[in-house]
C-alpha atoms as a PDB file:
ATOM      1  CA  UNK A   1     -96.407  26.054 -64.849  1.00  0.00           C
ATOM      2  CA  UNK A   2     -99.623  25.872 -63.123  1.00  0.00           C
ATOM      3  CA  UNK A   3    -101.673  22.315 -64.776  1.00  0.00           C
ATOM      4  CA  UNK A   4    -104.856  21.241 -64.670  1.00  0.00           C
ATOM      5  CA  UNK A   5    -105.115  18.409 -62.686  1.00  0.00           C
ATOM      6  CA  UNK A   6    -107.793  15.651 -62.869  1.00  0.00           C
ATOM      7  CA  UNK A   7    -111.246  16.681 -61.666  1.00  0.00           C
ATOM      8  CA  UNK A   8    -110.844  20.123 -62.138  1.00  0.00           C
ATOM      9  CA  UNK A   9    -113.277  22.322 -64.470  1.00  0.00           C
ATOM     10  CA  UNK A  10    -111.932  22.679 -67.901  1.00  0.00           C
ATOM     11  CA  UNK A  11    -111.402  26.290 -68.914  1.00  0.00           C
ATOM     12  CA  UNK A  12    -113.853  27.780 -71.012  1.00  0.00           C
ATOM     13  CA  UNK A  13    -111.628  28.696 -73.713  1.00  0.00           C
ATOM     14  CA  UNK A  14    -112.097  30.250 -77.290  1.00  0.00           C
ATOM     15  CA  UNK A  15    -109.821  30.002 -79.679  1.00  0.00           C
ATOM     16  CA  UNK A  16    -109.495  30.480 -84.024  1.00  0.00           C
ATOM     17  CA  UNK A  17    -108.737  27.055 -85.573  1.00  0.00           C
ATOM     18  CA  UNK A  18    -107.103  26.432 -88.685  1.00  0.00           C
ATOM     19  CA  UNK A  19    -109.860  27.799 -90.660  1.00  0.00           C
ATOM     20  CA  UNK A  20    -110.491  31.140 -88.609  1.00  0.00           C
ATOM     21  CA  UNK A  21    -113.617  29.525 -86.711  1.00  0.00           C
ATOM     22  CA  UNK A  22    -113.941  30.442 -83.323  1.00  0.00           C
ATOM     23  CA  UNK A  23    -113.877  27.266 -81.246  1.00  0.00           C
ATOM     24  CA  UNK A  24    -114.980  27.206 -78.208  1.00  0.00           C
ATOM     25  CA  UNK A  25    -115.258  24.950 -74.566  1.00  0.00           C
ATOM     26  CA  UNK A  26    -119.041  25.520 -74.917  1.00  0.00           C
ATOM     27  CA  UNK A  27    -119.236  24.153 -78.253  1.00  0.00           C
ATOM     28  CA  UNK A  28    -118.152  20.667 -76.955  1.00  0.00           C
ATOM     29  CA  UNK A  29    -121.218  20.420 -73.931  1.00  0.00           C
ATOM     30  CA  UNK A  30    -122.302  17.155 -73.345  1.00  0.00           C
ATOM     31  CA  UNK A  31    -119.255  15.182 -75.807  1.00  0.00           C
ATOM     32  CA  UNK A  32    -116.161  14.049 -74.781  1.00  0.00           C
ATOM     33  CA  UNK A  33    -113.348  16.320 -75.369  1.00  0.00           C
ATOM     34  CA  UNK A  34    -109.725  15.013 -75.997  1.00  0.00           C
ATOM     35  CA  UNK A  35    -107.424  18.234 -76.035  1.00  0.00           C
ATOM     36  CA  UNK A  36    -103.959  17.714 -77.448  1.00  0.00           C
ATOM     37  CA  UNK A  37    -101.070  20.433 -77.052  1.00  0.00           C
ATOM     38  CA  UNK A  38     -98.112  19.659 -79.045  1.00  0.00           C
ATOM     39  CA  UNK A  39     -95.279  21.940 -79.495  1.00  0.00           C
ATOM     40  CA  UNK A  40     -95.115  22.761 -83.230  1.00  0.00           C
ATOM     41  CA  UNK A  41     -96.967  21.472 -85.988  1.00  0.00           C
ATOM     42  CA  UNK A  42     -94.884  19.467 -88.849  1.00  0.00           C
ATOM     43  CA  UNK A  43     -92.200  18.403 -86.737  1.00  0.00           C
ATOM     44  CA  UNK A  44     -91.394  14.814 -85.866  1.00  0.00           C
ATOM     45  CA  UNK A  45     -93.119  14.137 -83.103  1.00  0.00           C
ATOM     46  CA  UNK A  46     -95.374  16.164 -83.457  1.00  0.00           C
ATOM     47  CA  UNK A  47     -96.419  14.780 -86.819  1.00  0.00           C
ATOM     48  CA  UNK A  48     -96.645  11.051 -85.159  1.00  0.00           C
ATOM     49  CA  UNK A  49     -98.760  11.583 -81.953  1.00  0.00           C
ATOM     50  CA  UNK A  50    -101.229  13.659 -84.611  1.00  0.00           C
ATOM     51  CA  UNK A  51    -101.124  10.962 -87.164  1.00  0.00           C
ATOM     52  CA  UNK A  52    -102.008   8.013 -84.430  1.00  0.00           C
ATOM     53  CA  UNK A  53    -104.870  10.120 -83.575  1.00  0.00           C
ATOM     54  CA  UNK A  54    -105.858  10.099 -87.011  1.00  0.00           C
ATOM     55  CA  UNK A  55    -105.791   6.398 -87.318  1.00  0.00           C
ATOM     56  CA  UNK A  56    -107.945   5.925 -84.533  1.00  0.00           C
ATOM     57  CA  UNK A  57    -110.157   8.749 -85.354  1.00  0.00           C
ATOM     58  CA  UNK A  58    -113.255   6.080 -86.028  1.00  0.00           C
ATOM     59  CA  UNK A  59    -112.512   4.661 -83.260  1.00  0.00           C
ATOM     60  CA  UNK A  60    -112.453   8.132 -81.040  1.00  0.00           C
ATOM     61  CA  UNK A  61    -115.646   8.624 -82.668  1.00  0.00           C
ATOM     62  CA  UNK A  62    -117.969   5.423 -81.835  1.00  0.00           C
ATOM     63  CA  UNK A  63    -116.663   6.186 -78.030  1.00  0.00           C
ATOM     64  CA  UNK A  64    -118.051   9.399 -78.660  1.00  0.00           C
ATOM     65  CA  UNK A  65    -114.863  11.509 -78.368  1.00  0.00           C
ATOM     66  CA  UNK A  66    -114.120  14.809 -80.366  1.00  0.00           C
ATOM     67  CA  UNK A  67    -110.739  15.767 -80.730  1.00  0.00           C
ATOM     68  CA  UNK A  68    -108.604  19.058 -80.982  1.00  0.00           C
ATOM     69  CA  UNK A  69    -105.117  20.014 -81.293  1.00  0.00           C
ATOM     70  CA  UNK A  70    -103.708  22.832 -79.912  1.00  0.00           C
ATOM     71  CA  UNK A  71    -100.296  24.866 -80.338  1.00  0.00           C
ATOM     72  CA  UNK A  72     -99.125  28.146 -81.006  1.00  0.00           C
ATOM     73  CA  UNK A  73     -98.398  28.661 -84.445  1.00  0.00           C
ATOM     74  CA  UNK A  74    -100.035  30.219 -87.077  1.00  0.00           C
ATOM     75  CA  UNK A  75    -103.462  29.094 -88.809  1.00  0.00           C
ATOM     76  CA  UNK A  76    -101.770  28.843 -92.439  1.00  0.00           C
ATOM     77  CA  UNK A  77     -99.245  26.410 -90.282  1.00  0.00           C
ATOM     78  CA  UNK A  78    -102.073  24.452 -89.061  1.00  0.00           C
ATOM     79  CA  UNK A  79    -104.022  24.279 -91.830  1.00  0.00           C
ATOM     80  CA  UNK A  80    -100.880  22.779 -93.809  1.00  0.00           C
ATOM     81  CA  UNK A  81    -100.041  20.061 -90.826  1.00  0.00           C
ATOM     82  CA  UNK A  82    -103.642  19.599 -91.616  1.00  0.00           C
ATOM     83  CA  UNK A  83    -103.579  19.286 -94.986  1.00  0.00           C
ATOM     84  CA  UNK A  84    -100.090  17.506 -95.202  1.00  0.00           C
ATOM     85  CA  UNK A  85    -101.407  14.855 -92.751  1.00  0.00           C
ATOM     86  CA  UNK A  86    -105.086  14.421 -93.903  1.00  0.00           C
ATOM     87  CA  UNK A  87    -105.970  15.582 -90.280  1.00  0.00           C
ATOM     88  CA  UNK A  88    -109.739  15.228 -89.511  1.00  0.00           C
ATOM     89  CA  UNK A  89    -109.811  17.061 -86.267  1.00  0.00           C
ATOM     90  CA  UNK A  90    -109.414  20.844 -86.239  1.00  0.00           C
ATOM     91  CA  UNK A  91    -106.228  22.385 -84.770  1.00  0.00           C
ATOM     92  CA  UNK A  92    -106.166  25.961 -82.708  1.00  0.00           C
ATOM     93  CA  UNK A  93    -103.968  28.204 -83.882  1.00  0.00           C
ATOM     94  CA  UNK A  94    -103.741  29.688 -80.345  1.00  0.00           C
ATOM     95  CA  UNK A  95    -100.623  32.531 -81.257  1.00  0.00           C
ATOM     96  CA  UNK A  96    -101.448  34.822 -78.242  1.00  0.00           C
ATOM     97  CA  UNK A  97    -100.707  31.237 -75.735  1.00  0.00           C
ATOM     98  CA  UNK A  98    -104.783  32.198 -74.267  1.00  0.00           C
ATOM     99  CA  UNK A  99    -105.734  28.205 -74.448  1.00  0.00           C
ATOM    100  CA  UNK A 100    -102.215  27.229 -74.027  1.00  0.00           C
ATOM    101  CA  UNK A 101    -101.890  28.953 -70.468  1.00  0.00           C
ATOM    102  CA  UNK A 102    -105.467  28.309 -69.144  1.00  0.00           C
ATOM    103  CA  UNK A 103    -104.139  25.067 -69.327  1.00  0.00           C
ATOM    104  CA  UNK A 104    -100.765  25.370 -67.488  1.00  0.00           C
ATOM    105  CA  UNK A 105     -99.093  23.680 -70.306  1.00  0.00           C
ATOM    106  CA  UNK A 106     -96.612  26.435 -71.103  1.00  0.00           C
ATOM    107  CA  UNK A 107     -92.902  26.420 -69.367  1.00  0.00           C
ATOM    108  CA  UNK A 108     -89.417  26.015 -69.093  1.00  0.00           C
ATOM    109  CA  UNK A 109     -88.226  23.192 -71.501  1.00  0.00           C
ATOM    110  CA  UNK A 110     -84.848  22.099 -71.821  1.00  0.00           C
ATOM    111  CA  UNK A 111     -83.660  20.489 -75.589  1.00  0.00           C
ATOM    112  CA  UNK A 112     -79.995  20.076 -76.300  1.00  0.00           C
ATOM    113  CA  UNK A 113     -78.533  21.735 -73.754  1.00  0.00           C
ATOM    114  CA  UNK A 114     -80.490  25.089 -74.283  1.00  0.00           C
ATOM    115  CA  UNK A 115     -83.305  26.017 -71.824  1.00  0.00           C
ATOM    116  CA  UNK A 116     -86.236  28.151 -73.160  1.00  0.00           C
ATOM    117  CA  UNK A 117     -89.902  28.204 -72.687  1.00  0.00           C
ATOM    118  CA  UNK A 118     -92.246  26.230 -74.909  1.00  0.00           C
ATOM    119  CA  UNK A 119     -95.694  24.495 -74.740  1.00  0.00           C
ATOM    120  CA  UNK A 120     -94.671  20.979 -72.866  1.00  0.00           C
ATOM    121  CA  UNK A 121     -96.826  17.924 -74.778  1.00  0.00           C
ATOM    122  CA  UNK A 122     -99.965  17.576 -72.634  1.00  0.00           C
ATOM    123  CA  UNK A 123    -103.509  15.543 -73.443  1.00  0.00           C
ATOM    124  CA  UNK A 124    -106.428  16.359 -71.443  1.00  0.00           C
ATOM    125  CA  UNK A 125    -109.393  14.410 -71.510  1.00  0.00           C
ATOM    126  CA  UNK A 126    -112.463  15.963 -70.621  1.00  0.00           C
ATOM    127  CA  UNK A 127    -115.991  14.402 -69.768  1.00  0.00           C
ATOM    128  CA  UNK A 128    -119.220  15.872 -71.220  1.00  0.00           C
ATOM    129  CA  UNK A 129    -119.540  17.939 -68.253  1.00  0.00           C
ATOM    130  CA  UNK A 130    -116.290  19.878 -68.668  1.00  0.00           C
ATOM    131  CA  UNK A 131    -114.553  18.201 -66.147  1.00  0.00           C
ATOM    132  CA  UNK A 132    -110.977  16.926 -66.821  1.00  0.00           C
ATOM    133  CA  UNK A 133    -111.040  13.103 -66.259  1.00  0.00           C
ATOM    134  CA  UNK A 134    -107.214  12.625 -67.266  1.00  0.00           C
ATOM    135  CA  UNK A 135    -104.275  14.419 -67.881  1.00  0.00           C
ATOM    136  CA  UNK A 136    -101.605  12.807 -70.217  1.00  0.00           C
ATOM    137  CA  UNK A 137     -98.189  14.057 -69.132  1.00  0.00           C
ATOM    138  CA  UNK A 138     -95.873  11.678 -70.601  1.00  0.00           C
ATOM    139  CA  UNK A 139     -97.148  11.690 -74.258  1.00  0.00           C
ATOM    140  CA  UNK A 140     -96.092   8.231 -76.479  1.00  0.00           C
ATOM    141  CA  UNK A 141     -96.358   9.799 -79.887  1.00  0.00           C
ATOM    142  CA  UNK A 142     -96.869   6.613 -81.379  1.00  0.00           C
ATOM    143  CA  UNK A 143     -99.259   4.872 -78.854  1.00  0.00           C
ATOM    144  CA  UNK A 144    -101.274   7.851 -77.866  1.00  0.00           C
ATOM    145  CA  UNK A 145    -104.753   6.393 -78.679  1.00  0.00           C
ATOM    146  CA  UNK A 146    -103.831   3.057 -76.148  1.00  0.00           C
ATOM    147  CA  UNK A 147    -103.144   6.057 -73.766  1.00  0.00           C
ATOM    148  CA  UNK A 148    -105.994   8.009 -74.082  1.00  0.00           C
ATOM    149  CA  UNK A 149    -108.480   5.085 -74.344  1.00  0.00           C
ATOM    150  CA  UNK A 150    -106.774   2.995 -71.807  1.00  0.00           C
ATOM    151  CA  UNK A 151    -106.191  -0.135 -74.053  1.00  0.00           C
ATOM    152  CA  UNK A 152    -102.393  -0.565 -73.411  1.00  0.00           C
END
């Protein structure tokens, strides 16, 4: 795994969300971007850190964040976590891993006992110039807004 560290140039990925826009780096110029890999939509955890982002959403907004999720499964997936959740950020549905290796955030993992390789829980923030001002490592699914905004 090769992350992004903090003060390097975001990639300038392009991606489908949930929806089958093309979402792009570019797109975000001159806004705060918070970028949010998560390993699969619906599950547990996954489901919490996405759902604190939610509830904070207003608050994302009036700092003048936008905010996008990013994993590998399918659009119809994401568009149900979406749905399911009352998500109001869109959600790549990056299958072919593009966004998800520019990144670095794909690896070995090691759950249960097994090792296999999977997208490791990673928030980037990134400042309106495209330059990554923080990198989240150790994700708190419930407190993830205190993390990203620095209130904790």
């Amino acid at each position: 795994m090769n992350i992004l560290k903090i003060g390097d140039k975001a990639p300038n990925f392009e991606a489908k969300d949930e929806k089958g826009n093309t979402i792009k780096l570019a797109d975000y110029a001159g806004k705060k971007l918070v970028v949010f890999f998560y390993p699969k939509a619906s599950t547990p955890g996954c489901t919490v850190e996405a759902c604190n982002l939610r509830d904070n959403y207003q608050t994302f907004l009036a700092q003048g964040y936008a905010i996008l999720g990013v994993s590998a499964d399918s659009a119809k997936r994401q568009q149900n976590f979406i749905n399911k959740n009352e998500l109001p950020f869109p959600l790549l549905a990056d299958e072919d891993k593009a966004v998800i290796e520019a990144f670095g955030v794909w690896g070995p993992k090691k759950f249960m006992g097994r090792e296999y390789d999977g997208i490791h829980r990673t928030t980037f923030v990134i400042d309106e110039n495209g330059v990554i001002e923080d990198v989240i490592l150790k994700v708190k699914t419930k407190a993830h807004t205190e993390q990203i905004l620095k209130t904790e």
